[in-house]
C-alpha atoms as a PDB file:
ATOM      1  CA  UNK A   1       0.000   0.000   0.000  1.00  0.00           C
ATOM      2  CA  UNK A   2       1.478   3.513  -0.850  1.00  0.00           C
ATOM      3  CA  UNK A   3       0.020   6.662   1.059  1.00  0.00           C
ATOM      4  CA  UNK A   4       2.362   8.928  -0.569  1.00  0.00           C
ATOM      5  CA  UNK A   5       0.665  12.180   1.240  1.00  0.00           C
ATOM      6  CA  UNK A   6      -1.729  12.058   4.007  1.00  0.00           C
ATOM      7  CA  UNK A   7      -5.174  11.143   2.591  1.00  0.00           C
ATOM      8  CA  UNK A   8      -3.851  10.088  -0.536  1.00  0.00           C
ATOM      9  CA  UNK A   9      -3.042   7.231  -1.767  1.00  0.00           C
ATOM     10  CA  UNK A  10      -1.338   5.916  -5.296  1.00  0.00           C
ATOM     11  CA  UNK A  11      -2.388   2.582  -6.123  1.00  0.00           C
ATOM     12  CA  UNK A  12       0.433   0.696  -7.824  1.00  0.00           C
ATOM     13  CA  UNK A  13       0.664  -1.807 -10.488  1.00  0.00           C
ATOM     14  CA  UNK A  14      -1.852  -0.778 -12.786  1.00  0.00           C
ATOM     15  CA  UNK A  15      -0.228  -0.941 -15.584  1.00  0.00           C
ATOM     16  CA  UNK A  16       0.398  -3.926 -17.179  1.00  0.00           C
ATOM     17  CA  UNK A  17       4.007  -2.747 -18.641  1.00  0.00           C
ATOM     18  CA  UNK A  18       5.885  -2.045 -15.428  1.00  0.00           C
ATOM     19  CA  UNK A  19       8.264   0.287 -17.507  1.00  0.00           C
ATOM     20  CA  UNK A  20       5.399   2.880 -17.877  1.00  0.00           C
ATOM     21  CA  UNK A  21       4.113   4.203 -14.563  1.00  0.00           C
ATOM     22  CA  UNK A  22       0.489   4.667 -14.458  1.00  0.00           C
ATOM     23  CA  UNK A  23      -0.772   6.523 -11.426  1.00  0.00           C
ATOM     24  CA  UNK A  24      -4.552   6.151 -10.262  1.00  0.00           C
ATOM     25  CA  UNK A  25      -5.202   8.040  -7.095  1.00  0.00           C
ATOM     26  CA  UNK A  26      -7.448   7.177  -4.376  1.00  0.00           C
ATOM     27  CA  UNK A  27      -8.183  10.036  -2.068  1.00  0.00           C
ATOM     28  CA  UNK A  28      -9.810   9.637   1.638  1.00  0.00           C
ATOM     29  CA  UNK A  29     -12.819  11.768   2.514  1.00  0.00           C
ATOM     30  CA  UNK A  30     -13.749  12.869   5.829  1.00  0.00           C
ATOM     31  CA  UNK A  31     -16.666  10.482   6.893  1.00  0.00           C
ATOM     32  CA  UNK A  32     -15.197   7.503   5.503  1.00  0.00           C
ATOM     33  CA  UNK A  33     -15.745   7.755   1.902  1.00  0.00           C
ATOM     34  CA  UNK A  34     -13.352   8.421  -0.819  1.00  0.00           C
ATOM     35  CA  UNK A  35     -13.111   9.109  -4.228  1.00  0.00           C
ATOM     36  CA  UNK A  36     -11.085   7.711  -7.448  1.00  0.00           C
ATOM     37  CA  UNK A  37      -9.402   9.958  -9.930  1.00  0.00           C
ATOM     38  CA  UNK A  38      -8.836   8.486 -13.266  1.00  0.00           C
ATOM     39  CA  UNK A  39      -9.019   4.078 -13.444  1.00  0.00           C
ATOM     40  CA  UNK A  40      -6.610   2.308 -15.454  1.00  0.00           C
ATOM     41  CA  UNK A  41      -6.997   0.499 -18.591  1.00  0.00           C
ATOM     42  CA  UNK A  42      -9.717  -1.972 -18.991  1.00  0.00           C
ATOM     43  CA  UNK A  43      -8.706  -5.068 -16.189  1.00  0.00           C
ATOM     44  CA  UNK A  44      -7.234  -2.219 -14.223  1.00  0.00           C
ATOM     45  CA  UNK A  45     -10.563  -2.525 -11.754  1.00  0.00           C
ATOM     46  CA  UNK A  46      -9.207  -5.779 -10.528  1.00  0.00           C
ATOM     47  CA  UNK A  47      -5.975  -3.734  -8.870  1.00  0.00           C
ATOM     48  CA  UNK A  48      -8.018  -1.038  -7.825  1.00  0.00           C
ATOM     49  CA  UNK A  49     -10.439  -3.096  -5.884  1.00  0.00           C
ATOM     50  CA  UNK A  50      -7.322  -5.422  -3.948  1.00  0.00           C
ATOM     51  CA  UNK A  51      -6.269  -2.222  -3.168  1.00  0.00           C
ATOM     52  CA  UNK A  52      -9.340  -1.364  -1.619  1.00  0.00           C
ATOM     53  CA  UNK A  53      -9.011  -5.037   0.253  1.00  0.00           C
ATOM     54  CA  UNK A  54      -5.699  -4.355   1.841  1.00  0.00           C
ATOM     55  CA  UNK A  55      -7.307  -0.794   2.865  1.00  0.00           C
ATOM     56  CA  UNK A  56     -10.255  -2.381   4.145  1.00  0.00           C
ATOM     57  CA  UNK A  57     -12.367   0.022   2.018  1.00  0.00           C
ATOM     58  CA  UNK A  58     -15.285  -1.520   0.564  1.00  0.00           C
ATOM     59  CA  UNK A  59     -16.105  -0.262  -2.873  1.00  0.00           C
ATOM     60  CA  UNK A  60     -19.196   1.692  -2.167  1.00  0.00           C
ATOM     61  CA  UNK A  61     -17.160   3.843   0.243  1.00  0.00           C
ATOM     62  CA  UNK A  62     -16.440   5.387  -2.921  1.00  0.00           C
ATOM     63  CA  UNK A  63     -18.533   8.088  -3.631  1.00  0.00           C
ATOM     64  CA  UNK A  64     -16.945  10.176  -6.572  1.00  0.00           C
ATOM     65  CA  UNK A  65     -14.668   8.665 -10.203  1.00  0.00           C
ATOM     66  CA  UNK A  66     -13.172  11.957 -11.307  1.00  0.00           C
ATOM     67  CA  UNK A  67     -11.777  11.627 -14.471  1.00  0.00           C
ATOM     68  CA  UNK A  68      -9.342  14.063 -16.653  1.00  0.00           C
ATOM     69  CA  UNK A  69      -9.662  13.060 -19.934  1.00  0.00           C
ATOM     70  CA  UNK A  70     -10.928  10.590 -22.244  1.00  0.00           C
ATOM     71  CA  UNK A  71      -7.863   8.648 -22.972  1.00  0.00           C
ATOM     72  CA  UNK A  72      -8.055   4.502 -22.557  1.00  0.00           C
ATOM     73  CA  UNK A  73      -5.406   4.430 -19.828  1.00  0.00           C
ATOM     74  CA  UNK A  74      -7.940   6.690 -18.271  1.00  0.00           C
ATOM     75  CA  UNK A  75     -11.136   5.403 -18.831  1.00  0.00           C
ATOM     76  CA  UNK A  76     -10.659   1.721 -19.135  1.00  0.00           C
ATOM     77  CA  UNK A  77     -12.062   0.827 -16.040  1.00  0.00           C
ATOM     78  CA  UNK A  78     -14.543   3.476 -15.665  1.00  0.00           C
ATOM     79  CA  UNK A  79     -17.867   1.672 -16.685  1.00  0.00           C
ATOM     80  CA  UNK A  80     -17.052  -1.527 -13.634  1.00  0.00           C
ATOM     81  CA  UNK A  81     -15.869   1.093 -11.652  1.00  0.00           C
ATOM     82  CA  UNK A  82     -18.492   3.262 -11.460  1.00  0.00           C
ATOM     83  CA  UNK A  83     -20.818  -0.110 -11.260  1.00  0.00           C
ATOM     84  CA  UNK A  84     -19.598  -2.012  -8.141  1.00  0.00           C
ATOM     85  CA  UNK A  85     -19.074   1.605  -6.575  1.00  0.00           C
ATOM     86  CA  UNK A  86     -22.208   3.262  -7.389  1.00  0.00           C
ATOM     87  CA  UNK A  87     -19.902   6.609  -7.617  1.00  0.00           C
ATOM     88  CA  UNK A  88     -20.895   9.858  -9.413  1.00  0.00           C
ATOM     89  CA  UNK A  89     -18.738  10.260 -12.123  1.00  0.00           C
ATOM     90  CA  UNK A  90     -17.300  13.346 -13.318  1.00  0.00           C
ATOM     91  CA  UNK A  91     -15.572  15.077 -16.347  1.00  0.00           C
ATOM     92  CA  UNK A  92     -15.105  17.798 -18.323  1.00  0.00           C
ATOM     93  CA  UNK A  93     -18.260  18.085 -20.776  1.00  0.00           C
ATOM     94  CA  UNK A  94     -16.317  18.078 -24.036  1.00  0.00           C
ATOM     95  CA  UNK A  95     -14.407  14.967 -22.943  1.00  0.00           C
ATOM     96  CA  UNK A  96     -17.970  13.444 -21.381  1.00  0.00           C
ATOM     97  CA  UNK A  97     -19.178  13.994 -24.894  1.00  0.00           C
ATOM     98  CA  UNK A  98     -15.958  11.465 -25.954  1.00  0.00           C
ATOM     99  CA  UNK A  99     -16.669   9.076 -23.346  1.00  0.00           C
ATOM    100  CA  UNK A 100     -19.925   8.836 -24.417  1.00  0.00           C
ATOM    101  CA  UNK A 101     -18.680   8.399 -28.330  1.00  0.00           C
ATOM    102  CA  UNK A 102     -21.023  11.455 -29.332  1.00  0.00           C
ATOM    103  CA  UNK A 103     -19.130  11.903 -31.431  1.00  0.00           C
ATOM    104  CA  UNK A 104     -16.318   9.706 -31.609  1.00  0.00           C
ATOM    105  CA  UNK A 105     -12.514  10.376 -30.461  1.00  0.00           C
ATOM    106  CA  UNK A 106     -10.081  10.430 -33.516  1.00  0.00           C
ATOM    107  CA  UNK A 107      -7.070  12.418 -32.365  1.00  0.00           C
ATOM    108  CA  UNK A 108      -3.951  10.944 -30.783  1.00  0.00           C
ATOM    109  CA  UNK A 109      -4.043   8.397 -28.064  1.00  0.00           C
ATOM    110  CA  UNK A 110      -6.466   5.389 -27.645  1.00  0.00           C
ATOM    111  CA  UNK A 111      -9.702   6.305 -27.595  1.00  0.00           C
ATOM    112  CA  UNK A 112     -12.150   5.063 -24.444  1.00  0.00           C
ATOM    113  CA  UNK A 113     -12.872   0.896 -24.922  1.00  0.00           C
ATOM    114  CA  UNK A 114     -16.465   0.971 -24.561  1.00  0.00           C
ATOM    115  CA  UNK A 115     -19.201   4.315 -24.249  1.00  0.00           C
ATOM    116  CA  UNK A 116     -19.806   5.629 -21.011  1.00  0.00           C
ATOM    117  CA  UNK A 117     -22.457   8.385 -19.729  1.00  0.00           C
ATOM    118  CA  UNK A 118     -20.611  10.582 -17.117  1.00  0.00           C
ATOM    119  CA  UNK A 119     -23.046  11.550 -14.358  1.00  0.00           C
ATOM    120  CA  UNK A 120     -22.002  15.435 -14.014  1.00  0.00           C
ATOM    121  CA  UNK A 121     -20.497  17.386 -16.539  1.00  0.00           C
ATOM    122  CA  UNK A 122     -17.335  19.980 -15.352  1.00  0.00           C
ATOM    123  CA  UNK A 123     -16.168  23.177 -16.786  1.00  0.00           C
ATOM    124  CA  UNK A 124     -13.407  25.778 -15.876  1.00  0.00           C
ATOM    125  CA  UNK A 125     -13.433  27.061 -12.477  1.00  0.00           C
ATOM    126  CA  UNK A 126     -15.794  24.648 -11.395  1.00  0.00           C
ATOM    127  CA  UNK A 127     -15.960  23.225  -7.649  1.00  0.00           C
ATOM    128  CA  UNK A 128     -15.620  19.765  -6.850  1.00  0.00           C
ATOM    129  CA  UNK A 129     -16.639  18.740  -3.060  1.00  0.00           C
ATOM    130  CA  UNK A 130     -13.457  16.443  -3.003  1.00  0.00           C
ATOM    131  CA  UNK A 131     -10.324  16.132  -1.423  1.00  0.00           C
ATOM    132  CA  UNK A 132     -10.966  18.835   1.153  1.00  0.00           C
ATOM    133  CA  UNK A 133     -12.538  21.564  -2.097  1.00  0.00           C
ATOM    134  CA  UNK A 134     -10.789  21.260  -5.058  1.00  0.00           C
ATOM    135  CA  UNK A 135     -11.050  23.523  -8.253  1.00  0.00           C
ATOM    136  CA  UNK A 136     -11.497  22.042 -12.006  1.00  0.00           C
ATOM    137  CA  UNK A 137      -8.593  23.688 -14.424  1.00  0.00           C
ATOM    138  CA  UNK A 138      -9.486  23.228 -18.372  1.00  0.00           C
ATOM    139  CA  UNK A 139      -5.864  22.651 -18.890  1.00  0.00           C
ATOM    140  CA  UNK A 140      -6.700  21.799 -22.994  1.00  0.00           C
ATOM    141  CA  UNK A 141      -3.920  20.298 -25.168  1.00  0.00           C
ATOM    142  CA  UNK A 142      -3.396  16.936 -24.681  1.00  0.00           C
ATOM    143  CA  UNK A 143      -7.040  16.273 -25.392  1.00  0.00           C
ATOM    144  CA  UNK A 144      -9.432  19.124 -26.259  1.00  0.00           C
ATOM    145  CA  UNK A 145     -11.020  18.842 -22.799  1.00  0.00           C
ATOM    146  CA  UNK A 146      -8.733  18.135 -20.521  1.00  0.00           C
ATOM    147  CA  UNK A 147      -9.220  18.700 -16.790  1.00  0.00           C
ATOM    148  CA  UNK A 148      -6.229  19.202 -13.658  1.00  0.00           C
ATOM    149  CA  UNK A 149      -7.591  19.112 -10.580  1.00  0.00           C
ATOM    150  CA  UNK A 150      -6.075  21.502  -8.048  1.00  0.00           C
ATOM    151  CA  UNK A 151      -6.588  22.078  -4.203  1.00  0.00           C
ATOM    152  CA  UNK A 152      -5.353  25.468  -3.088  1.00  0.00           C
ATOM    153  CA  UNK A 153      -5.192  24.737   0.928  1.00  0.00           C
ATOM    154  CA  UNK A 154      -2.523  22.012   0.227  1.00  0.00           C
ATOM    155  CA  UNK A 155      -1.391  23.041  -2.640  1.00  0.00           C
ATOM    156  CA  UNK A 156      -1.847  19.772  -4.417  1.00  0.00           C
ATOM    157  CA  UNK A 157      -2.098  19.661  -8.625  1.00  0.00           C
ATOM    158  CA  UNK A 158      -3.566  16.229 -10.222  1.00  0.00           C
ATOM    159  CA  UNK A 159      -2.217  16.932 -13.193  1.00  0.00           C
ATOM    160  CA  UNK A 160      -3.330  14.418 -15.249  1.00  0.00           C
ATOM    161  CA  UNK A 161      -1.918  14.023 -18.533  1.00  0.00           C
ATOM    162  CA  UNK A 162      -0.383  17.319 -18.640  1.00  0.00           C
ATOM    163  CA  UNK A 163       2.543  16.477 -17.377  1.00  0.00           C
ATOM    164  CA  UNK A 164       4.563  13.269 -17.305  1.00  0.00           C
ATOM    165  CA  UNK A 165       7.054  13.418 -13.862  1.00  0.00           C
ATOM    166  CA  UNK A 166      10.712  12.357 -14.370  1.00  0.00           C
ATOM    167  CA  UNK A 167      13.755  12.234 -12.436  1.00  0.00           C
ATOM    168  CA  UNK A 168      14.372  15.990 -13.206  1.00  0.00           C
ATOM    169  CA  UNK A 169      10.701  17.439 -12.508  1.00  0.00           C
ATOM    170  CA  UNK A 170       8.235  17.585 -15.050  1.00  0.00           C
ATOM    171  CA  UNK A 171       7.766  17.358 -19.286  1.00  0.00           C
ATOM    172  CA  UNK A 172       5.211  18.406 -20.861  1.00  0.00           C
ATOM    173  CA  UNK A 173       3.231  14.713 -22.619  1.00  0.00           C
ATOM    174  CA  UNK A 174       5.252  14.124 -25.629  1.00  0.00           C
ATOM    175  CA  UNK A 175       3.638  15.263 -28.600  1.00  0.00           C
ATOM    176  CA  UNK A 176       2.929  12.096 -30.748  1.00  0.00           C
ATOM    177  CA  UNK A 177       0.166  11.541 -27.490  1.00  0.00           C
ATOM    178  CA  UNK A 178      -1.129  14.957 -27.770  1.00  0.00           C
ATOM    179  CA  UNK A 179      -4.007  16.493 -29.319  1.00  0.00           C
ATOM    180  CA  UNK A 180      -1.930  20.279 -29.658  1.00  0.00           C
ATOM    181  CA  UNK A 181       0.808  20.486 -27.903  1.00  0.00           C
ATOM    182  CA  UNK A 182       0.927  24.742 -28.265  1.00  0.00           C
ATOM    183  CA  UNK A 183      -2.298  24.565 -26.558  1.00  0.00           C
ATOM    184  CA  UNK A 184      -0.495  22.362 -24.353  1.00  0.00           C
ATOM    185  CA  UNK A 185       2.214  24.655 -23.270  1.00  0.00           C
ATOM    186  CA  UNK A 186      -0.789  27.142 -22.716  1.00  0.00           C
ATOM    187  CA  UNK A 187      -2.411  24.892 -20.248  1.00  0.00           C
ATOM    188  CA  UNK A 188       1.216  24.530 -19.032  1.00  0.00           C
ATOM    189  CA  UNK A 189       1.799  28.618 -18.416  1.00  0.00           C
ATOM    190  CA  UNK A 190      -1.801  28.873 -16.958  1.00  0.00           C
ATOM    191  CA  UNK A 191      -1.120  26.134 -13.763  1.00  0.00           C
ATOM    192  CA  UNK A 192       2.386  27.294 -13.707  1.00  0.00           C
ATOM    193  CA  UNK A 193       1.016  30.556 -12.002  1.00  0.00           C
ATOM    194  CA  UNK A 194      -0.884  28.214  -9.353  1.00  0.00           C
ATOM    195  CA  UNK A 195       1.125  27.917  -5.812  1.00  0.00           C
ATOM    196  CA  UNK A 196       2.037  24.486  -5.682  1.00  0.00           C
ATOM    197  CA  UNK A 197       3.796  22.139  -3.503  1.00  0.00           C
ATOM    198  CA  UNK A 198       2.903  18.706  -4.861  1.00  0.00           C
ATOM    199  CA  UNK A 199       2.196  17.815  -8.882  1.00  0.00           C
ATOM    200  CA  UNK A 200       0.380  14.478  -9.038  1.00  0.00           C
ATOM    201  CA  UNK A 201       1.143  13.367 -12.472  1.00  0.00           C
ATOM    202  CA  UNK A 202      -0.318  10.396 -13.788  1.00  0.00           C
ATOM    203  CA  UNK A 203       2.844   9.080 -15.501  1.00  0.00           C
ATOM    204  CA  UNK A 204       6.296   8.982 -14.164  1.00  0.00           C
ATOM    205  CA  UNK A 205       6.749  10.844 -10.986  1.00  0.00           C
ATOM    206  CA  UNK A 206       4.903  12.575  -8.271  1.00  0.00           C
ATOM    207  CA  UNK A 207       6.461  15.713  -7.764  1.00  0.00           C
ATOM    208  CA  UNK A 208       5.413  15.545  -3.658  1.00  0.00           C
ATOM    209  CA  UNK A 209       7.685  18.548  -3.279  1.00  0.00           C
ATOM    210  CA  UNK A 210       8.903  21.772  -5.125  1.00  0.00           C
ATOM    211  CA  UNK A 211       6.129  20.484  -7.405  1.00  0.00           C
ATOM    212  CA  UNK A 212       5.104  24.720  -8.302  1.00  0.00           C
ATOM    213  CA  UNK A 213       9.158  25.702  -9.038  1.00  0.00           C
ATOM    214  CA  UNK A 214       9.431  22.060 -11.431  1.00  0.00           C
ATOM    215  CA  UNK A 215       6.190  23.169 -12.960  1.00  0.00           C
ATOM    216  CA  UNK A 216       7.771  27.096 -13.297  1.00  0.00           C
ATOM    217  CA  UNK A 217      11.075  25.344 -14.571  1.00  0.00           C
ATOM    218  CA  UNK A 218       9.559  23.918 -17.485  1.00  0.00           C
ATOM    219  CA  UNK A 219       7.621  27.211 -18.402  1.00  0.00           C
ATOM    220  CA  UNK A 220      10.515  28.612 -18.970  1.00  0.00           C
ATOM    221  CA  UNK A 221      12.394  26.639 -21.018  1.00  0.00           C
ATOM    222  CA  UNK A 222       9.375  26.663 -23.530  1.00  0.00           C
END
């Protein structure tokens, strides 16, 4: 089990290459529930819910699936997810629109397995009652509708696909996986005025500390 900040947990394993991290976070609620950001590829459910066996957590203390963006590695296990949890499940509404295959998804990346309905539909600036209040950032690029979630009392960034984490900070995601990478480095400039101690990519990495000044680094260098 890996609690990598207090509340928070990364589940590991979930990718079936172990040379390509794959980060889904699991995020204690006060109360006893908890909500899911982002769920693996398709047969990524089954180490999400030992996870939640080694936790003692069973699956309909989860009462939220946030998701970022549309992407397979994202969305793979959303439909069993949100079905053994009963969890409302969240996203930005151009990349519900995607999940949903209305219409659909033919830009880089793999697009979701199956159709999905999100329950509630996100935009810019919108509050999420999650994680002690966090904010949803349209951070566009990678996929058209592309959501970071950010909580300003911690200072915590899920980042999403955004940003891959590395040895040396953070990279903008490589452009062959990315939808516009200018827009990108937009998204990029906006967060990197944010004050941030953590970046919670969802490859390589976390950032857990000087996350704001590795996110600042890389602004300036584009």
């Amino acid at each position: 089990m890996t609690e990598i900040l207090p509340g928070i947990h990364l589940i590991d394993g979930i990718d079936p290459d172990p040379s390509f991290t794959t980060h889904v976070y699991l995020i204690q609620e006060k109360g006893g529930s908890w909500t899911l950001l982002d769920t693996g590829l398709p047969g990524a459910y089954e180490k999400i819910e030992a996870y939640l066996r080694k936790l003692g957590v069973a699956p309909t203390a989860i009462k939220k699936i946030l998701i970022t963006h549309l992407h397979r590695d994202h969305t793979g296990s959303l439909k069993h997810m949100a079905g053994v949890t009963g969890a409302r499940t969240f996203a930005h509404w151009i990349e519900a629109a995607y999940i949903a295959e209305r219409p659909k998804y033919d830009g880089p990346g793999m697009p979701p397995a199956e159709p999905f309905q999100v329950d509630e539909v996100l935009r810019d600036g919108e509050a999420v009652d999650a994680a002690g209040g966090l904010i949803a950032y349209h951070t566009p690029g990678h996929t058209p509708g592309h959501l970071s979630f950010y909580q300003p009392e911690r200072k915590l960034l899920f980042s999403g696909d955004l940003f891959f984490g590395g040895e040396k900070g953070v990279m903008l995601t490589p452009p062959e996986y990315t939808f516009h990478t200018p827009t990108a480095q937009i998204s990029a400039r906006r967060v990197g005025q944010l004050a941030v101690e953590s970046v919670l990519t969802y490859h390589g990495g976390p950032v857990l500390q000087h996350g704001g000044r590795a996110v600042r680094q890389l602004v300036d260098s584009l």
